[in-house]
C-alpha atoms as a PDB file:
ATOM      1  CA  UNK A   1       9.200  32.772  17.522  1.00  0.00           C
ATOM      2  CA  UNK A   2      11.008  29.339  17.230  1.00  0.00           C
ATOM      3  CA  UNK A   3      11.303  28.164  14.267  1.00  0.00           C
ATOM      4  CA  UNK A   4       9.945  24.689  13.426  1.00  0.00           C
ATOM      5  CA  UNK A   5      12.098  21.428  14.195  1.00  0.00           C
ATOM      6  CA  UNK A   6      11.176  18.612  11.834  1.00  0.00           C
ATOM      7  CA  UNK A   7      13.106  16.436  14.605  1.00  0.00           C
ATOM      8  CA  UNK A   8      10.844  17.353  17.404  1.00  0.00           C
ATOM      9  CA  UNK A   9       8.604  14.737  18.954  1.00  0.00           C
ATOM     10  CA  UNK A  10       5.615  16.641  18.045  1.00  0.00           C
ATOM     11  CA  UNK A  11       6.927  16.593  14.450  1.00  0.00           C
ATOM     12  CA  UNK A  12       7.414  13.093  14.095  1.00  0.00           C
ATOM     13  CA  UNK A  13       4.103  12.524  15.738  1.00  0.00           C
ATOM     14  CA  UNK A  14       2.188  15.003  13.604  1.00  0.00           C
ATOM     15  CA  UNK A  15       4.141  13.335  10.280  1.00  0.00           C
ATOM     16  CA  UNK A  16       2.849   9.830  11.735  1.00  0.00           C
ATOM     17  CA  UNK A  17      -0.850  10.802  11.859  1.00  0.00           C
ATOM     18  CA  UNK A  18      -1.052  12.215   9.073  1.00  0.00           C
ATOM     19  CA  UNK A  19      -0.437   9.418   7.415  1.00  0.00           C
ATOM     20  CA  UNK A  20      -2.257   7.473   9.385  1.00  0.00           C
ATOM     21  CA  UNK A  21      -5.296   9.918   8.950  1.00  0.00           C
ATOM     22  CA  UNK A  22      -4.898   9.650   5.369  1.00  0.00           C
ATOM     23  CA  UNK A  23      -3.968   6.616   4.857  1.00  0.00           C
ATOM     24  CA  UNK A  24      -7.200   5.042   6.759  1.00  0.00           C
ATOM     25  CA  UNK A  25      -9.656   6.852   4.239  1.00  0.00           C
ATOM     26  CA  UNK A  26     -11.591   3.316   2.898  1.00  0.00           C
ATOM     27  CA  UNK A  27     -12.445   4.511  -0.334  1.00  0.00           C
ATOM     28  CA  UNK A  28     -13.306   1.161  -1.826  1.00  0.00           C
ATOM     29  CA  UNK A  29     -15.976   1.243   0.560  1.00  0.00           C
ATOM     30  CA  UNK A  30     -16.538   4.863   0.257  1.00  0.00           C
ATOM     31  CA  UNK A  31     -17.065   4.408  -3.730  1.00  0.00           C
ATOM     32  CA  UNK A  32     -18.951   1.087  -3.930  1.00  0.00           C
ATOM     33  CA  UNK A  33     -21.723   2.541  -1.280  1.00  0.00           C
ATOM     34  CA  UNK A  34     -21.759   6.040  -3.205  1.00  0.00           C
ATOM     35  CA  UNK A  35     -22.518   3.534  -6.446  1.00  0.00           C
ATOM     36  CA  UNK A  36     -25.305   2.241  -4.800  1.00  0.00           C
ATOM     37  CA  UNK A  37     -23.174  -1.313  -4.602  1.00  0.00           C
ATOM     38  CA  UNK A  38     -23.800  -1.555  -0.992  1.00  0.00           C
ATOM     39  CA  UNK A  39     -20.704  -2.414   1.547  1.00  0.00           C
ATOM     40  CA  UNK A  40     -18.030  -4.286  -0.282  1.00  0.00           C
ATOM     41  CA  UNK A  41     -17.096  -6.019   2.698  1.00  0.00           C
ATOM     42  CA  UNK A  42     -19.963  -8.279   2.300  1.00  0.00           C
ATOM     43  CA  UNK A  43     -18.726  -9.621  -0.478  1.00  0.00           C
ATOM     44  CA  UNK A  44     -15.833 -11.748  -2.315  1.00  0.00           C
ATOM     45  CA  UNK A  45     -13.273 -11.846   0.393  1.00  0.00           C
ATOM     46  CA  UNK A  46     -14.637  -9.173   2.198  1.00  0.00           C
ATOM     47  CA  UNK A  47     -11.538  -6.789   1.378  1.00  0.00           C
ATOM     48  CA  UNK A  48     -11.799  -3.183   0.941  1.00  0.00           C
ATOM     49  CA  UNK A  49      -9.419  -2.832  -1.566  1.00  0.00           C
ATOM     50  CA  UNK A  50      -9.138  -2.479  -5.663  1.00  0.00           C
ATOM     51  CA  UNK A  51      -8.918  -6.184  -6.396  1.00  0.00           C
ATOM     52  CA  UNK A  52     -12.227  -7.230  -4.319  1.00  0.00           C
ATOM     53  CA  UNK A  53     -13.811  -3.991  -5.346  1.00  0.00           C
ATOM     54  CA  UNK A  54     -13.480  -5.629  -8.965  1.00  0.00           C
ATOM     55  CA  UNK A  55     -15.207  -8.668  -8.101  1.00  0.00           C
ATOM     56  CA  UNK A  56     -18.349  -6.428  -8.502  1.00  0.00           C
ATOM     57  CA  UNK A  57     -17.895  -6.372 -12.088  1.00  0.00           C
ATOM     58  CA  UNK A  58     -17.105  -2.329 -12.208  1.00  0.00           C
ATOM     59  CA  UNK A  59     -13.716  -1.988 -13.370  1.00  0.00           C
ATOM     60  CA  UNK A  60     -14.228   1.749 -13.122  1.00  0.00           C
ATOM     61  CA  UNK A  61     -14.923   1.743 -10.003  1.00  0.00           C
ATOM     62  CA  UNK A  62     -11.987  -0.928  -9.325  1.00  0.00           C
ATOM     63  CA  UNK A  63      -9.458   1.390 -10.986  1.00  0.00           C
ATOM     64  CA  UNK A  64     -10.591   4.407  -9.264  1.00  0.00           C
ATOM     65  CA  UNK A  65     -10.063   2.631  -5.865  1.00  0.00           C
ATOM     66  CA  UNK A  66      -6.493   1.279  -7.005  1.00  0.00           C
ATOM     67  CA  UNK A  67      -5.556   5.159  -7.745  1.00  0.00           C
ATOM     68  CA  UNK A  68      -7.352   6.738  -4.730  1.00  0.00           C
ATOM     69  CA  UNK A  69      -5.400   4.147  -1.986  1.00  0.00           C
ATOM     70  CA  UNK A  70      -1.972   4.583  -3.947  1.00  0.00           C
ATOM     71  CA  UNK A  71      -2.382   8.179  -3.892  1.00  0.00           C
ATOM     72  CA  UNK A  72      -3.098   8.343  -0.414  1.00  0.00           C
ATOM     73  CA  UNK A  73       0.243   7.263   0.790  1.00  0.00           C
ATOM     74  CA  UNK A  74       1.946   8.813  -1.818  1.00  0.00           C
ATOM     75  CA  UNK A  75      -0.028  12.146  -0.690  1.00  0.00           C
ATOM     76  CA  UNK A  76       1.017  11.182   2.600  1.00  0.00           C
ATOM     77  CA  UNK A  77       4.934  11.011   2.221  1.00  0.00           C
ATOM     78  CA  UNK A  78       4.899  14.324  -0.426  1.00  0.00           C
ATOM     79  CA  UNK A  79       2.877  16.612   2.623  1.00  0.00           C
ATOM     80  CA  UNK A  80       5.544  15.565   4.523  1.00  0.00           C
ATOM     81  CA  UNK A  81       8.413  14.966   2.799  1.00  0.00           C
ATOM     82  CA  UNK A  82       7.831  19.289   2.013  1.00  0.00           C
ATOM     83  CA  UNK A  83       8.971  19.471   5.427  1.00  0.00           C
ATOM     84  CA  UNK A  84      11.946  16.835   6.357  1.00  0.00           C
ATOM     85  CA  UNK A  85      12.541  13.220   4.507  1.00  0.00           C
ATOM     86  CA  UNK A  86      12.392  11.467   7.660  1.00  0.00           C
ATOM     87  CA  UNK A  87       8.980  13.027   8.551  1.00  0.00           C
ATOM     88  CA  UNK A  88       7.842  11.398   5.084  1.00  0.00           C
ATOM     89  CA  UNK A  89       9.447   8.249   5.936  1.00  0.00           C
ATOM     90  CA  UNK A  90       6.954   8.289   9.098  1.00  0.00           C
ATOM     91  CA  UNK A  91       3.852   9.562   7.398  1.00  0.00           C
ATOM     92  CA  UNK A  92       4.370   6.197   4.824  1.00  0.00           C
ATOM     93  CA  UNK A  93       4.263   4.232   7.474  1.00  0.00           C
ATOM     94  CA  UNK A  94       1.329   6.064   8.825  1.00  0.00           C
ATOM     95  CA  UNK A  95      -0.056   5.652   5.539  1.00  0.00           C
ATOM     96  CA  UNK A  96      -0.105   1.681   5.929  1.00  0.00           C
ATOM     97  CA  UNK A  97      -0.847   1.117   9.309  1.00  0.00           C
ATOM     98  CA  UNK A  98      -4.294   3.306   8.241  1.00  0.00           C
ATOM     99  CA  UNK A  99      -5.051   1.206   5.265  1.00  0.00           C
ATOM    100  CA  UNK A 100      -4.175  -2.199   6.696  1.00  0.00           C
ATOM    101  CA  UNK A 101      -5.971  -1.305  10.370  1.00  0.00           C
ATOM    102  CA  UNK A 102      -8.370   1.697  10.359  1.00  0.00           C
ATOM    103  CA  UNK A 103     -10.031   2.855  13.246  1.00  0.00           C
ATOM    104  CA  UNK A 104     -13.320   3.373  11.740  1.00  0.00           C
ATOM    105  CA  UNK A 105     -13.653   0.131  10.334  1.00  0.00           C
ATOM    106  CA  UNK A 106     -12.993  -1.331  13.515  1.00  0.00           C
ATOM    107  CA  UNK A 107      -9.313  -1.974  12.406  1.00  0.00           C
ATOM    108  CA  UNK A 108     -10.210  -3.968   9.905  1.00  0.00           C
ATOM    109  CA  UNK A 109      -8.619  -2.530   6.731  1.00  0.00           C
ATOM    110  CA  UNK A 110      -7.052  -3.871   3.226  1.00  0.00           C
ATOM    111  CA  UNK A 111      -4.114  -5.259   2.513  1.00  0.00           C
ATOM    112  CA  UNK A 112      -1.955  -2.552   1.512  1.00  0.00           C
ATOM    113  CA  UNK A 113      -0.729  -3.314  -2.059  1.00  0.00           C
ATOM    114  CA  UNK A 114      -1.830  -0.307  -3.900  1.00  0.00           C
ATOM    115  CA  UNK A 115      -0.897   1.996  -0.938  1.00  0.00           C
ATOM    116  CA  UNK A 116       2.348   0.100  -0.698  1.00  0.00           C
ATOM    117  CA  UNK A 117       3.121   0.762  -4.379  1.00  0.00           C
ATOM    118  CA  UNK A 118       2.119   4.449  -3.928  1.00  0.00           C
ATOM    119  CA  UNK A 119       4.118   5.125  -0.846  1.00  0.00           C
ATOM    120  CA  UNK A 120       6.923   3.523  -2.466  1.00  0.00           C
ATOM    121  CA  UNK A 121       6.792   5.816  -5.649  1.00  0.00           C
ATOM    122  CA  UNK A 122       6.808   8.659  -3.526  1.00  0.00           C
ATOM    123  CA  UNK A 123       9.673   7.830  -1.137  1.00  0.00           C
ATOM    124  CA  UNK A 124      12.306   6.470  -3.809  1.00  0.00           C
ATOM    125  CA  UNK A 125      10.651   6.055  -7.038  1.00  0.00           C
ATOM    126  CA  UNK A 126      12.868   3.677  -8.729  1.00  0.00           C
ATOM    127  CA  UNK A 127      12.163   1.400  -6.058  1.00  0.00           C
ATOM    128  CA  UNK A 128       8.389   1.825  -6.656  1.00  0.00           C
ATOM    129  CA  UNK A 129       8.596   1.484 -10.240  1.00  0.00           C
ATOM    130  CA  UNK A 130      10.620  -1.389 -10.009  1.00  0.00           C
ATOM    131  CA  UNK A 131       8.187  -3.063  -7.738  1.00  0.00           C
ATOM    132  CA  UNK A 132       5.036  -1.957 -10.117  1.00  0.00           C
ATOM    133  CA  UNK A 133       7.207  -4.049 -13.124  1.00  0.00           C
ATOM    134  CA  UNK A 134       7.745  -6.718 -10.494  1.00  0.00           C
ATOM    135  CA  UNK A 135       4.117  -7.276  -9.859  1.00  0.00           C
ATOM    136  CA  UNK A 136       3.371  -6.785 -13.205  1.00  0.00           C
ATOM    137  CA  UNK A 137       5.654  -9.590 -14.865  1.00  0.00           C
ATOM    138  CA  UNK A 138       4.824 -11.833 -12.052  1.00  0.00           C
ATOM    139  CA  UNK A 139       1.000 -11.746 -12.632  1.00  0.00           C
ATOM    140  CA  UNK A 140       1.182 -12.183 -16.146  1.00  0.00           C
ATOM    141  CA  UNK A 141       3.859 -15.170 -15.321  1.00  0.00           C
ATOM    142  CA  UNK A 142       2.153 -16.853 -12.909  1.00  0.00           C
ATOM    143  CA  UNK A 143      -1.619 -14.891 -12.995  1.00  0.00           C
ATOM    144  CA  UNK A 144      -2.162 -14.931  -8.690  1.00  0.00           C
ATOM    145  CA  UNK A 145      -2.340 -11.539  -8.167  1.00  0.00           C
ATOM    146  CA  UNK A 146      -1.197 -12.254  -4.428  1.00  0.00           C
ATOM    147  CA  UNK A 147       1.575 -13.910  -5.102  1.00  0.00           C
ATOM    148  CA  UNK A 148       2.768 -10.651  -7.264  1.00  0.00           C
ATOM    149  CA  UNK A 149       2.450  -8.455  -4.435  1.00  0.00           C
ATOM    150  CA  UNK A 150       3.800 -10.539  -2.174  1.00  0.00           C
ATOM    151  CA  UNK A 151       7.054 -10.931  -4.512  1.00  0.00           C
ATOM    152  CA  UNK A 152       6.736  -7.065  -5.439  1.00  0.00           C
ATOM    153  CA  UNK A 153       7.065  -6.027  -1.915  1.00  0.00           C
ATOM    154  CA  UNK A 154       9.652  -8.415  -0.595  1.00  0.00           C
ATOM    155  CA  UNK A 155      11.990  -6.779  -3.607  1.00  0.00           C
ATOM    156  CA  UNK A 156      11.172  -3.817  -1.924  1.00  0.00           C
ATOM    157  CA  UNK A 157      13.799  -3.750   0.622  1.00  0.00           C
ATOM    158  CA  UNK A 158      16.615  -5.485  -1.158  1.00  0.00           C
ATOM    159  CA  UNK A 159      15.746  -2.681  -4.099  1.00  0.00           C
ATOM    160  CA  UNK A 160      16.176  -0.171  -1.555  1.00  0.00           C
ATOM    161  CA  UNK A 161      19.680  -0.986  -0.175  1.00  0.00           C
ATOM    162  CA  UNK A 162      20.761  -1.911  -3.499  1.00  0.00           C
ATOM    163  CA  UNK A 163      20.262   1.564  -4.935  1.00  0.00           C
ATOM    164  CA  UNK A 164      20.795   3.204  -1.649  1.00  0.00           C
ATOM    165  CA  UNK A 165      23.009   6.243  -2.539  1.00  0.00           C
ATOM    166  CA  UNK A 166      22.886   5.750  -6.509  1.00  0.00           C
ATOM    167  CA  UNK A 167      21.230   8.534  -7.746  1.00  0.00           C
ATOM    168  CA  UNK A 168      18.847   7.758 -10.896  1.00  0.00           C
ATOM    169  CA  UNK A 169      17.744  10.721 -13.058  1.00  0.00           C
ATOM    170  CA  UNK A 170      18.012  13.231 -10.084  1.00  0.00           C
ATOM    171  CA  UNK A 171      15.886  10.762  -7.593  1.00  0.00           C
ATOM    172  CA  UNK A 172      16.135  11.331  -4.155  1.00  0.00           C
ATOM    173  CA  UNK A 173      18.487   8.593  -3.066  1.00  0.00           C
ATOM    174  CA  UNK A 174      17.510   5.799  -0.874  1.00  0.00           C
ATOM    175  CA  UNK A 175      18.795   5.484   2.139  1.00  0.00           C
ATOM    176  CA  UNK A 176      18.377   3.215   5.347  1.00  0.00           C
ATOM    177  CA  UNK A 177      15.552   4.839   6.959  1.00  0.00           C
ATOM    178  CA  UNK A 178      13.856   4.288   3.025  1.00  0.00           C
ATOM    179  CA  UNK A 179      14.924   0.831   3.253  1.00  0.00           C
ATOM    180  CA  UNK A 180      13.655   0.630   6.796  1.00  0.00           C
ATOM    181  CA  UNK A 181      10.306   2.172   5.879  1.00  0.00           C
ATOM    182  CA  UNK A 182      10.093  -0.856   2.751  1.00  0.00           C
ATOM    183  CA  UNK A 183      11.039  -3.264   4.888  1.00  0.00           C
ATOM    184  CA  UNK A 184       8.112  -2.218   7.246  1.00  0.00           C
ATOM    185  CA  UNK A 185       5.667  -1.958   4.090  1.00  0.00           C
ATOM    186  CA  UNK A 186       6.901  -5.710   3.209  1.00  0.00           C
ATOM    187  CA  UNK A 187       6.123  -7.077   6.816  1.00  0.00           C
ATOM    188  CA  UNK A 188       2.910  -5.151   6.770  1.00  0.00           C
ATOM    189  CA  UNK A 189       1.701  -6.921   3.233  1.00  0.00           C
ATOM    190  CA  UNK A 190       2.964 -10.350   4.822  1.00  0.00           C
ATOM    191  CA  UNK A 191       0.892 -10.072   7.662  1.00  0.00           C
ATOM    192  CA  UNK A 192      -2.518  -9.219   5.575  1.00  0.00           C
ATOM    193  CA  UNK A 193      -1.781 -11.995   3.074  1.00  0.00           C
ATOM    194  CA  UNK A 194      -1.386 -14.665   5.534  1.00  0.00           C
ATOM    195  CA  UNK A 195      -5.010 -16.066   4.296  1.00  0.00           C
ATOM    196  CA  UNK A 196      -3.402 -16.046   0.921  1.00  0.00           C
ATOM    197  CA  UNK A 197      -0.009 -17.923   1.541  1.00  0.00           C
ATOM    198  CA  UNK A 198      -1.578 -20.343   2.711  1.00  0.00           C
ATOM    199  CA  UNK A 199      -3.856 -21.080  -0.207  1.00  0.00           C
ATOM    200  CA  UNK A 200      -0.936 -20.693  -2.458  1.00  0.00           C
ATOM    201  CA  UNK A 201       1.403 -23.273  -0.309  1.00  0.00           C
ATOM    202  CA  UNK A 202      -1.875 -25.662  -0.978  1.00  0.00           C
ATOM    203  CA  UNK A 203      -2.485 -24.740  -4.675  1.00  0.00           C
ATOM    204  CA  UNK A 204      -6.124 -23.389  -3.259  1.00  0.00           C
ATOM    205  CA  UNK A 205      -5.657 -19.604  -4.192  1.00  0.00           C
ATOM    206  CA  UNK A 206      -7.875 -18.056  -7.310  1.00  0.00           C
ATOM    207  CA  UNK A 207      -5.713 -17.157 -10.254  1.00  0.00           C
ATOM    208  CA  UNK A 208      -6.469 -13.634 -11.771  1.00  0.00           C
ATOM    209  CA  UNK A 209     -10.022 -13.582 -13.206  1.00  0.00           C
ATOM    210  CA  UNK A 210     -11.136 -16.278 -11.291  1.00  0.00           C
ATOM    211  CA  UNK A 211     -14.054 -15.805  -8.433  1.00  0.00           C
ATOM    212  CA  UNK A 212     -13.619 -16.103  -5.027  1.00  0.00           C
ATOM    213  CA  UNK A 213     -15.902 -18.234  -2.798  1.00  0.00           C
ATOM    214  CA  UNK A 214     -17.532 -15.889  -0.198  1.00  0.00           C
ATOM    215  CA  UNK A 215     -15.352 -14.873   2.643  1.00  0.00           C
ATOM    216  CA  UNK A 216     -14.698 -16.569   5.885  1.00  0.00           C
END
């Protein structure tokens, strides 16, 4: 019997869906119907994710969604970085394309932040804690929660090639297809927040605790 090849098409594939599989699993939708909340698309900005999930005034429930998504793409890249690191850089990516565009929703998905943040902990995680402290001092600077993941996750790549062969208390060290894979994340985020740049180039976004008119 062969023995497996992590570099084998049907490897890479196999690492790719199963992050996609995982990653796809809307569990702010899952969790707000199993509340009896009804879909949480319907309301706020229509987002699946932790942040619009809060707008329903269960912060449980918000925080439980913020874990669940991170852990799914860092659940994603661990599965698979047992076998080969590329095949974990692959199931990351996976891991956002299902969040951000999931088949059963139509491919209509979140935005990616927490599953961003999660991926990146797994992959190199002084890169993802960095980012976490990056969002964190920016919300509490400026309080629009978009514009610290947007600044979290452009930090992302420039993190990654910075510490890209330093290691840091035994971390796996980051490397180009690590920075490649943040990069991606970044461009992914971009792309979802597009509503949201543009209401912060024209001073229209919500700060953090504000509501949200209904979406469109």
């Amino acid at each position: 019997m062969s023995s497996f090849d992590p570099t084998s098409i049907w490897a890479l594939a196999a690492a790719a869906v199963l992050g996609y599989l995982l990653g796809s699993i809307p569990f702010g939708l899952v969790l707000t119907k199993a509340a009896g909340l009804g879909d949480i698309r319907s309301i706020g900005s229509g987002n699946i994710g932790a942040t619009n999930v809060l707008r329903t005034g269960h912060k449980g429930l918000a925080l439980a969604t913020l874990l669940l998504d991170g852990g799914k793409g860092a659940i994603a890249v661990l599965i698979a970085g047992l076998f080969d690191p590329m095949l974990a850089v692959l199931a990351g990516g996976g891991a956002m394309l299902g969040h951000n565009y999931p088949v059963w929703l139509g491919f209509k998905g979140g935005k990616g932040v927490a599953t961003a943040l999660g991926t990146l902990l797994a992959i190199a995680w002084p890169v993802g804690v960095l980012c976490c402290l990056i969002w964190l001092v920016t919300a509490l600077l400026f309080r629009y929660s978009s514009l610290a993941s947007l600044t979290s996750v452009a930090a992302a790549p420039v993190l990654a090639l910075a510490l890209s062969g330093v290691p840091i208390l035994g971390a796996v060290r980051t490397d180009l297809p690590r920075a490649a894979l943040a990069l991606f994340i970044a461009v992914l985020v971009f792309i979802r927040h597009d509503g949201n740049i543009r209401r912060l180039l024209r001073g229209e976004e919500p700060k953090i605790g504000q509501k949200k008119p209904a979406a469109g």
